[in-house]
N, C-alpha and C. Protein backbone atom coordinates (compact mmCIF):
# COMPACT_ATOMS: atom_id res chain seq x y z
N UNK A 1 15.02 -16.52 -4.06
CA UNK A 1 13.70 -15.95 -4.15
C UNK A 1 13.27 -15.96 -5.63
N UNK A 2 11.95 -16.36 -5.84
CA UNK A 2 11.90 -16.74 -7.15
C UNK A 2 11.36 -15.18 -7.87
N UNK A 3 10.79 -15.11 -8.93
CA UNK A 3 10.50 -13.79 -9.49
C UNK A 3 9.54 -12.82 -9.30
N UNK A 4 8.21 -13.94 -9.45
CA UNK A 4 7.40 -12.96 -8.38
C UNK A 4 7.44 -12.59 -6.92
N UNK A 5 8.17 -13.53 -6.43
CA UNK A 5 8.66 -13.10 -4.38
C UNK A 5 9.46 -11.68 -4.97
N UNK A 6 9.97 -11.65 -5.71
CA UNK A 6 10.88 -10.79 -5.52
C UNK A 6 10.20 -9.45 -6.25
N UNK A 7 9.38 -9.41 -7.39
CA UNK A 7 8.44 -8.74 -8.00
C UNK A 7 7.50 -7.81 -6.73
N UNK A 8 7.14 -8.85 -5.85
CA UNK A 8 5.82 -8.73 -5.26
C UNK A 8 6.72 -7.93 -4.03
N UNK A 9 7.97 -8.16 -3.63
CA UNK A 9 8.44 -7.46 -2.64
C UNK A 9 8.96 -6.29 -2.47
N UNK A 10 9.17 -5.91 -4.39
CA UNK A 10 9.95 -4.62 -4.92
C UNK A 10 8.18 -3.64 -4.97
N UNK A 11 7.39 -4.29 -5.38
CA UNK A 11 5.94 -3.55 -5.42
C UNK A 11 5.79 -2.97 -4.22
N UNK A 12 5.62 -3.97 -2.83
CA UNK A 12 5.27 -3.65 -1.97
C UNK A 12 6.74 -2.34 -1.35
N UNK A 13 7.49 -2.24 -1.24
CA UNK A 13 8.46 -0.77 -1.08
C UNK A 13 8.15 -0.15 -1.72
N UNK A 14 7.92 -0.15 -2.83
CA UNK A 14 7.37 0.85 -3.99
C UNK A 14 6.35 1.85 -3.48
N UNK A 15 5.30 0.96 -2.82
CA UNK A 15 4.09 1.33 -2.47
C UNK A 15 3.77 2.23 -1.41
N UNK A 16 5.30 1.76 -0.46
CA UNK A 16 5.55 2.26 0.76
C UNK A 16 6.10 3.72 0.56
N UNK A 17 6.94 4.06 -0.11
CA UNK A 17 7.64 4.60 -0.83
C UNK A 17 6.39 5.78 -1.34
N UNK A 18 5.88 5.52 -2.06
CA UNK A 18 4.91 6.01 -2.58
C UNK A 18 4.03 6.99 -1.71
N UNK A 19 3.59 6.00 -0.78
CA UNK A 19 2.22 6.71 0.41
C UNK A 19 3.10 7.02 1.70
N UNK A 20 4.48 7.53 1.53
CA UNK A 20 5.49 8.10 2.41
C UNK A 20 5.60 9.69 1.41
N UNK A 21 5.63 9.56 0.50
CA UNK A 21 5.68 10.72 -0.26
C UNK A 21 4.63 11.16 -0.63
N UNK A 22 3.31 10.77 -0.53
CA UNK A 22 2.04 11.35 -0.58
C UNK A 22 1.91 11.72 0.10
N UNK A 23 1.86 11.41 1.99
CA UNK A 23 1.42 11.85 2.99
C UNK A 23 2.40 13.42 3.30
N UNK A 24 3.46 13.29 2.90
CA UNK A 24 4.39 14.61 3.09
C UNK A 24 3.61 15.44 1.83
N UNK A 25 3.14 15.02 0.70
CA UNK A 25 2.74 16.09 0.15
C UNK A 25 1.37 16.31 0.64
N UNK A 26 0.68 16.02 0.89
CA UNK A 26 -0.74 16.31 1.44
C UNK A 26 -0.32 16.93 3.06
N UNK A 27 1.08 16.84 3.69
CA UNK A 27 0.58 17.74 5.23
C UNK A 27 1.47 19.02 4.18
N UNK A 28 2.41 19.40 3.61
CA UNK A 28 2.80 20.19 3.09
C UNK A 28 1.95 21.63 1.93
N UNK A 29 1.57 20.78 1.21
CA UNK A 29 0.20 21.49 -0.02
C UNK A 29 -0.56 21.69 0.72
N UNK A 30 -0.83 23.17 1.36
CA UNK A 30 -2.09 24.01 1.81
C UNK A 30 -3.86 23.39 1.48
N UNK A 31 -4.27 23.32 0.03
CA UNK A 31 -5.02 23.24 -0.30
C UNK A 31 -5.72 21.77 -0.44
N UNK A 32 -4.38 21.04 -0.12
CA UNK A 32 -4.60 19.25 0.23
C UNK A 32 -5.39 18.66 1.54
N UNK A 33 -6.60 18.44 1.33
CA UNK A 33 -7.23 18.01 2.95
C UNK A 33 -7.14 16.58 2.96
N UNK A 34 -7.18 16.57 4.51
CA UNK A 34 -7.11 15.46 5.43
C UNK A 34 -7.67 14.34 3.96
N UNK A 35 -8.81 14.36 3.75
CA UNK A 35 -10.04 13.69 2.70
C UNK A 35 -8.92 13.22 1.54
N UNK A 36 -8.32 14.41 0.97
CA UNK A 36 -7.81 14.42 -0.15
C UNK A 36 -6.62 13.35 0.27
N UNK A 37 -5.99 13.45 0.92
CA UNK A 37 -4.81 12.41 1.61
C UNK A 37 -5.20 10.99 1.59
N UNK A 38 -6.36 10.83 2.40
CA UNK A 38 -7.17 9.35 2.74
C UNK A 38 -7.53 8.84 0.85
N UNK A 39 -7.84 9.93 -0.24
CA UNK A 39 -8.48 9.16 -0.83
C UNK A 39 -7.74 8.52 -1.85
N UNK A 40 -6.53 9.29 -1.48
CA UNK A 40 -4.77 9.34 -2.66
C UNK A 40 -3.98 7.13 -2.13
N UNK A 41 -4.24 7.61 -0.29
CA UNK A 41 -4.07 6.45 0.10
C UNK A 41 -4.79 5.26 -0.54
N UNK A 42 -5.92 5.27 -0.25
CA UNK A 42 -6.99 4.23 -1.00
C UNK A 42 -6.44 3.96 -2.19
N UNK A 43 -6.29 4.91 -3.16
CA UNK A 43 -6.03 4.63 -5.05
C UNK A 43 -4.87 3.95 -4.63
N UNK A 44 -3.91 4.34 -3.80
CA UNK A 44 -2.37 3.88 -3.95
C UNK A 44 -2.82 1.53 -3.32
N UNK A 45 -3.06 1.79 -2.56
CA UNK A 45 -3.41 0.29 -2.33
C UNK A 45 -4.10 -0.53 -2.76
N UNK A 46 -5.36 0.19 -3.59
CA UNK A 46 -6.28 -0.71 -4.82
C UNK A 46 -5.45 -0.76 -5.46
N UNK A 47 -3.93 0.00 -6.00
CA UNK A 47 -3.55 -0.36 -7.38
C UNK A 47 -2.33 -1.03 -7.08
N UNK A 48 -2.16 -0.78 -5.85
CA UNK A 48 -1.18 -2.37 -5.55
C UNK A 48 -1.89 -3.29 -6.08
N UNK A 49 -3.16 -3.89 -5.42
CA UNK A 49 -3.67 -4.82 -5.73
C UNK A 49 -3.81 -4.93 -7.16
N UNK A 50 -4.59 -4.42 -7.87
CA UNK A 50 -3.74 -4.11 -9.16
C UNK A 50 -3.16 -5.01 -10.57
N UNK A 51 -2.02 -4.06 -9.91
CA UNK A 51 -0.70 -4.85 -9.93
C UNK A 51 -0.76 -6.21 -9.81
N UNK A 52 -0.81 -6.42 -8.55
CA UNK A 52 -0.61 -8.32 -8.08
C UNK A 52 -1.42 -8.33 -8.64
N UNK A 53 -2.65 -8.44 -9.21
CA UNK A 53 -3.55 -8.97 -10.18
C UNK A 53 -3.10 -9.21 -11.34
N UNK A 54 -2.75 -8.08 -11.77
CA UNK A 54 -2.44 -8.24 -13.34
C UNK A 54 -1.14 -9.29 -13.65
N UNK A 55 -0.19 -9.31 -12.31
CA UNK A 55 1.02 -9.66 -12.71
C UNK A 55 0.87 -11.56 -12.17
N UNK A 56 -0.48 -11.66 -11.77
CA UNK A 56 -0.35 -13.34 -11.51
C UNK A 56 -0.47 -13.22 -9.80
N UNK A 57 -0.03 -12.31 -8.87
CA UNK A 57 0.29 -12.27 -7.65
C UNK A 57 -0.57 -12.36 -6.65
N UNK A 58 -1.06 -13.44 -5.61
CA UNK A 58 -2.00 -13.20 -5.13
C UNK A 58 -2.60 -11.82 -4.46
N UNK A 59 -3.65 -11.48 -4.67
CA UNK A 59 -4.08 -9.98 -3.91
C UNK A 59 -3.60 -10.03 -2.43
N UNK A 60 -3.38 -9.01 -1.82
CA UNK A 60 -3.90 -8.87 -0.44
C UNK A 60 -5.26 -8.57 0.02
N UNK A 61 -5.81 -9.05 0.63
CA UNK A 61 -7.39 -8.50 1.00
C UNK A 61 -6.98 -7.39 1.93
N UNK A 62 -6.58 -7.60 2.90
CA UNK A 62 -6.37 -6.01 3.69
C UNK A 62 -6.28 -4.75 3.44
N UNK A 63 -5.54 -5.12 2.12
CA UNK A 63 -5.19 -3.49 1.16
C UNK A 63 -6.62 -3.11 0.44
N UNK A 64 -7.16 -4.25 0.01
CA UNK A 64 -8.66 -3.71 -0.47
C UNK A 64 -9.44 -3.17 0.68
N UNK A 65 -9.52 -4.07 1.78
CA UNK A 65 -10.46 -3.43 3.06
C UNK A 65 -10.26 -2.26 3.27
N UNK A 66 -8.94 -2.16 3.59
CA UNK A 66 -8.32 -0.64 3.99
C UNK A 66 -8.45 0.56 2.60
N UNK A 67 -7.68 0.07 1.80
CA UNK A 67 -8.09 0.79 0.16
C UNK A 67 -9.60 1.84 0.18
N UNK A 68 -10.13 0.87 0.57
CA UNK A 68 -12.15 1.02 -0.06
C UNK A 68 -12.31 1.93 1.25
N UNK A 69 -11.66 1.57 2.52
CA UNK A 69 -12.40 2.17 3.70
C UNK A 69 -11.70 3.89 3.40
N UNK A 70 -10.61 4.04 3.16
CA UNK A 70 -9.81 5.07 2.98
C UNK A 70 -9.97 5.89 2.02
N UNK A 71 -10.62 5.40 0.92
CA UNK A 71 -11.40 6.22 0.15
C UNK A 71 -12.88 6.73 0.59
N UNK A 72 -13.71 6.16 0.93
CA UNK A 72 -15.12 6.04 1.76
C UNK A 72 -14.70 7.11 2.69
N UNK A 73 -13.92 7.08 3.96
CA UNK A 73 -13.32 8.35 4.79
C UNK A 73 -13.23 9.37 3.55
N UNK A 74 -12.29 9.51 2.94
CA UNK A 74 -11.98 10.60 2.17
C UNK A 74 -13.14 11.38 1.46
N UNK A 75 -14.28 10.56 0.82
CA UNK A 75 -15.31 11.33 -0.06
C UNK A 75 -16.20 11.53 1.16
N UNK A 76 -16.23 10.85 2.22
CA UNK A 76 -17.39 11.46 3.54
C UNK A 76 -16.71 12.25 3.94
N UNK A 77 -15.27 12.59 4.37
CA UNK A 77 -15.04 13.92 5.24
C UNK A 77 -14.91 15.51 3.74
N UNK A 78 -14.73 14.81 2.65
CA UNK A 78 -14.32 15.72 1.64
C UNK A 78 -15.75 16.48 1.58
N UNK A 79 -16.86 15.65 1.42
CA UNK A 79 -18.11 16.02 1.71
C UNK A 79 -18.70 16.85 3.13
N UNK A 80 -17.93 16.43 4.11
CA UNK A 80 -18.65 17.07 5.24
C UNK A 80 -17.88 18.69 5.11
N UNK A 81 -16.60 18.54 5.12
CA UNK A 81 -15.84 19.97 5.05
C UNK A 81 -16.58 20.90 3.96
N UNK A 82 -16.97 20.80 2.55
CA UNK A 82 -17.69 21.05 2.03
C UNK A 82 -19.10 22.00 2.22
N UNK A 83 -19.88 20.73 3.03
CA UNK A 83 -21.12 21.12 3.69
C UNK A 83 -21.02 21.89 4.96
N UNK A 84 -19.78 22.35 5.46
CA UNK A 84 -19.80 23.05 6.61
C UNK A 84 -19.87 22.09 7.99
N UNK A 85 -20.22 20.87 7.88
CA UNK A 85 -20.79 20.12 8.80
C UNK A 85 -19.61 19.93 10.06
N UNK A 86 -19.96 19.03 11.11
CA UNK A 86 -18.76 18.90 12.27
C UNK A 86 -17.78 17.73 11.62
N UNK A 87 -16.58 18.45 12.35
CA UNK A 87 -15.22 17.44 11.64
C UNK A 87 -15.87 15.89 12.19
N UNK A 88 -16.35 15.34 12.87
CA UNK A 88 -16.46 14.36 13.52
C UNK A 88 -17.37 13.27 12.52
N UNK A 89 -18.10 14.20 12.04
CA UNK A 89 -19.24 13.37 11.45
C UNK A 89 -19.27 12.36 10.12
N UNK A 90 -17.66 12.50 9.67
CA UNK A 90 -17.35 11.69 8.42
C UNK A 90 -17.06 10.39 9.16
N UNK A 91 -16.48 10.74 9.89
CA UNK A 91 -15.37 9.66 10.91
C UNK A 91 -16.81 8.51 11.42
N UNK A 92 -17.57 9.24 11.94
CA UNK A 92 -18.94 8.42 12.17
C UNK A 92 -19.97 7.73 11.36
N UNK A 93 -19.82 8.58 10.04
CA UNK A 93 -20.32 7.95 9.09
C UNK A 93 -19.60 6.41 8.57
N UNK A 94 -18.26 6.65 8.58
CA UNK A 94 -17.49 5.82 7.91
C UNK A 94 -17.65 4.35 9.26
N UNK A 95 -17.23 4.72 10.55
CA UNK A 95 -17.61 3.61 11.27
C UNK A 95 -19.53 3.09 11.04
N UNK A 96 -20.20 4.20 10.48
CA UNK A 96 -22.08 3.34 10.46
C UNK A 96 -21.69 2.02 9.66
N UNK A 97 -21.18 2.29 8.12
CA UNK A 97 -21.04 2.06 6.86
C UNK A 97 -19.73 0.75 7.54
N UNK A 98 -19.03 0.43 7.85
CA UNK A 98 -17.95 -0.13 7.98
C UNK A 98 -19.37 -1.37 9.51
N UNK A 99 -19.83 -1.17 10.15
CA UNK A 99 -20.21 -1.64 11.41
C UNK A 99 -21.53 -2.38 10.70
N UNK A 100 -22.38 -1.96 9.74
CA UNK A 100 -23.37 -2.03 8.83
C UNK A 100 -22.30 -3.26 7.91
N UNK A 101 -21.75 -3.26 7.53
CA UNK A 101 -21.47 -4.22 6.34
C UNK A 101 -20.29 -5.41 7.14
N UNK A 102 -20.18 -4.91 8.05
CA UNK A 102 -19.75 -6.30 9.30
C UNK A 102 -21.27 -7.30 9.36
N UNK A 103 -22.36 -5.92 9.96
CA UNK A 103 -23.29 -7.39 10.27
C UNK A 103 -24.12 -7.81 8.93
N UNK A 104 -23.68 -7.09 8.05
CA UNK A 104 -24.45 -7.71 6.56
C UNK A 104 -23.78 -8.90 6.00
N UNK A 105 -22.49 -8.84 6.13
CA UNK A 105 -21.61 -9.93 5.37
C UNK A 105 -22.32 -11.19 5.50
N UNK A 106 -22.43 -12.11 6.78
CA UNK A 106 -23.00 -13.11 7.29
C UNK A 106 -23.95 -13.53 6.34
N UNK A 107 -24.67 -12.32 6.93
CA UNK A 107 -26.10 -12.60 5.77
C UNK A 107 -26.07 -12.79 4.47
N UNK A 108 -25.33 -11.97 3.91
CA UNK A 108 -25.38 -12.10 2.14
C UNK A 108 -24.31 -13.13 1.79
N UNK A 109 -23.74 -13.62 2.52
CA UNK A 109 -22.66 -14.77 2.25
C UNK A 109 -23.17 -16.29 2.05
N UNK A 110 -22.63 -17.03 0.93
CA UNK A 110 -23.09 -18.18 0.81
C UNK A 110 -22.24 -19.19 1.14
N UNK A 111 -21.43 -19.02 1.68
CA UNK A 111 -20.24 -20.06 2.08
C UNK A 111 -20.53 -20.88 3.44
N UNK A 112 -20.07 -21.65 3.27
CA UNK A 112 -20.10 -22.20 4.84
C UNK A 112 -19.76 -21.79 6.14
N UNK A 113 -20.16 -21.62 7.19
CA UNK A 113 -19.24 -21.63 8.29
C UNK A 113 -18.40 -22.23 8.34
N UNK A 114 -17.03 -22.36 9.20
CA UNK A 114 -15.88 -23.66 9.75
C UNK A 114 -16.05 -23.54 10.92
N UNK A 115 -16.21 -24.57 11.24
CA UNK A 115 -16.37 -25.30 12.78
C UNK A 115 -14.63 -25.08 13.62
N UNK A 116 -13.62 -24.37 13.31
CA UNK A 116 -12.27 -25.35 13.59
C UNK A 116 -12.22 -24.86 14.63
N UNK A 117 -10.74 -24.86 15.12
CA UNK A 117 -10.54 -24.33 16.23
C UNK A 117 -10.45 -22.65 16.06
N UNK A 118 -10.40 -21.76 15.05
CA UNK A 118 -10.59 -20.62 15.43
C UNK A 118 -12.02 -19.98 16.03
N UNK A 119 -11.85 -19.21 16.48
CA UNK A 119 -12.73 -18.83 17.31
C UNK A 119 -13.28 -17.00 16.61
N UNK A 120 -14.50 -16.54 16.57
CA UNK A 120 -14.39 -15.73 15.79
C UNK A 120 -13.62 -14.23 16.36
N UNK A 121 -12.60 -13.51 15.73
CA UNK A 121 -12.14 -11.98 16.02
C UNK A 121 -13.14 -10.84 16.36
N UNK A 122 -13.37 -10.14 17.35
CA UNK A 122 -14.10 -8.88 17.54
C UNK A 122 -13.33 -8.09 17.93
């Protein structure tokens, strides 16, 4: 295994490692909400990415999708608990915002379609 396989594989446990010991401190710490958990997650996987950035490594896109969405949850429910509002309504916000920039992508994208044999995921 060459240096970054092996770099990129010690990161990724690291990471695991990491948001295994966050999530025990956020159900443990009283004053830690659900929000506060989601938004600890997010920082922890943008800075994977990061990392593989800085160090040459290709990114993962998933960890950004998930990253960005997990923070977005976190400042909408951190906000709704806040405002008194129903637990439900971050969770809904975050699917508008997430369902909204599904059917925007298309549009604001300048790339080509591919014709191949994949077929598109829903």
């Amino acid at each position: 295994m060459d240096d970054k396989k092996r770099f990129n594989h010690q990161l990724a446990t690291m990471a695991w490692g990491t948001l295994l010991i966050w999530w025990g401190v956020v159900i443990v710490v009283d004053p830690f909400t659900i929000a506060i958990g989601a938004i600890g997650t997010g920082l922890i996987l943008l800075g994977v990415n990061a990392i593989r950035s800085l160090k040459g490594i290709p990114i993962k896109n998933s960890n950004n999708a998930v990253g960005i969405m997990a923070i977005a949850w976190g400042v909408l429910d951190q906000a709704r608990h806040m405002l008194g509002l129903s637990p439900w309504l971050s969770l809904a916000l975050l699917l508008f915002v997430v369902g909204f920039a599904y059917l925007l992508t298309p549009l604001l994208s300048r790339r080509e379609l591919h014709t191949g044999d994949r077929t598109g995921d829903v």
